[in-house]
Protein backbone atom coordinates (compact mmCIF):
# COMPACT_ATOMS: atom_id res chain seq x y z
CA UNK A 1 18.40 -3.06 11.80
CA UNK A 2 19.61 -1.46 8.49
CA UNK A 3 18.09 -4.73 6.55
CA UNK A 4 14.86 -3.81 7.78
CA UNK A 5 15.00 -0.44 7.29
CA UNK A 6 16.72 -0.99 3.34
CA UNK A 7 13.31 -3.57 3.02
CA UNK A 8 10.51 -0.94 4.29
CA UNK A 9 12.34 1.38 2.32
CA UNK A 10 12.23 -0.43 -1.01
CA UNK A 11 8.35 -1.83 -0.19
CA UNK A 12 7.18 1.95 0.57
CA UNK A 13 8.96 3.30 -2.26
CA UNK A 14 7.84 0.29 -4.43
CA UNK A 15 4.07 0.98 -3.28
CA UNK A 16 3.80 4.60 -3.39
CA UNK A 17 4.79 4.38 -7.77
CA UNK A 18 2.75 2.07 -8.15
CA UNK A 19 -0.34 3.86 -7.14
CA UNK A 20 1.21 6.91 -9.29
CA UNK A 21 1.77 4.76 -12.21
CA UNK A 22 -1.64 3.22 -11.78
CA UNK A 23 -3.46 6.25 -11.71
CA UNK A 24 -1.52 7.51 -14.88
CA UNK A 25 -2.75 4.29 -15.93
CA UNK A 26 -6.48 5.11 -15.28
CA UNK A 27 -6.21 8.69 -16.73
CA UNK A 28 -4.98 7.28 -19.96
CA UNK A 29 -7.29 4.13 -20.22
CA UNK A 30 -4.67 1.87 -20.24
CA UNK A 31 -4.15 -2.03 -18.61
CA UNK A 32 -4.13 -1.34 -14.88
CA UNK A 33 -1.95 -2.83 -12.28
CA UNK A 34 -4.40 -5.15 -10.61
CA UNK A 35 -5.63 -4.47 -6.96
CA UNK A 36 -4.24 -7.63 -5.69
CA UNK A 37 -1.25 -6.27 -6.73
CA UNK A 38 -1.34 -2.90 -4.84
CA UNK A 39 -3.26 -4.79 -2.08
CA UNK A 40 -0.04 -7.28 -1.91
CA UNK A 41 2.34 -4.47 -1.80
CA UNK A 42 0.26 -3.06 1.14
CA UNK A 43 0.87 -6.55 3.30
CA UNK A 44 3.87 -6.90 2.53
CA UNK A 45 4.89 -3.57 4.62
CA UNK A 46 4.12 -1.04 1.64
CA UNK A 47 1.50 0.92 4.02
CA UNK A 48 2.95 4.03 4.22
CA UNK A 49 3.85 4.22 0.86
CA UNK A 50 0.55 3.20 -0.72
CA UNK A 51 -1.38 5.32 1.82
CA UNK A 52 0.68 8.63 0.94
CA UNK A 53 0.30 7.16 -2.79
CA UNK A 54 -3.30 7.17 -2.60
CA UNK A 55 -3.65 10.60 -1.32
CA UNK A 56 -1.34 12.23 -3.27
CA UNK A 57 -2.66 11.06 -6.86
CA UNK A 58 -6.19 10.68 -5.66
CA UNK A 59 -6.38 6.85 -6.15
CA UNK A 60 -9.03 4.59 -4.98
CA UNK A 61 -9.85 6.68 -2.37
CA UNK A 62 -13.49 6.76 -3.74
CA UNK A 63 -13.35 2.67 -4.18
CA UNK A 64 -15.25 1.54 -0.96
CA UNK A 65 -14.12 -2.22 -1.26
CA UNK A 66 -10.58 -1.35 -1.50
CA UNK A 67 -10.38 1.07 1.47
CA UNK A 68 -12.22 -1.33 3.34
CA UNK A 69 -9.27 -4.44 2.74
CA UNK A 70 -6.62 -1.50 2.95
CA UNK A 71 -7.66 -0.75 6.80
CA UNK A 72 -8.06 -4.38 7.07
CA UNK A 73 -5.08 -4.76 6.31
CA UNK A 74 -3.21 -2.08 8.67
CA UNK A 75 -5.15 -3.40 11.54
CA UNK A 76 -3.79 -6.55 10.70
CA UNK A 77 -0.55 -5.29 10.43
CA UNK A 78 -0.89 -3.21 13.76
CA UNK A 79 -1.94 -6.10 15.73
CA UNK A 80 0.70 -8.12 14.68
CA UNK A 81 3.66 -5.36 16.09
CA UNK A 82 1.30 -4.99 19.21
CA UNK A 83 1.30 -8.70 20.11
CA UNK A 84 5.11 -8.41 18.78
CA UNK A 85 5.82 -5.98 21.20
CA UNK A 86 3.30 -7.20 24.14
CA UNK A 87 5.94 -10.55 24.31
């Protein structure tokens, strides 16, 4: 169980920064950190993390599109444990 836990962890952690830095980004008009990027993060298992991320800086919580593939993405993700856990 600890591997698990040390991975969600790492992909929360690694999630929630990134929508920090990328917001810090935004502020300053620099590059950004692409959406697919913060997106990926998000399937990966970085849910938490980019959801606390996005509430705490204020990021993309305006941006329609991306909330809309964000939820898509945890009711993915929450089907997935419940057919998990169904079998």
């Amino acid at each position: 169980m600890q591997p698990i836990f040390t991975y969600g962890l790492l992909v929360n952690g690694l999630a929630f920064f990134a929508n920090g830095i990328d917001k810090w980004l935004a502020v300053h008009q620099k590059r950004r950190i692409p959406e697919r990027v913060l997106l990926g993060m998000i399937l990966v298992g970085g849910t938490v993390g980019a959801g606390i991320g996005m509430l705490l800086f204020r990021h993309k919580t305006a941006k329609r599109s991306y909330l809309l593939l964000y939820f898509g993405i945890v009711i993915l993700q929450l089907a997935c444990v419940w057919f998990y856990l169904k079998n």
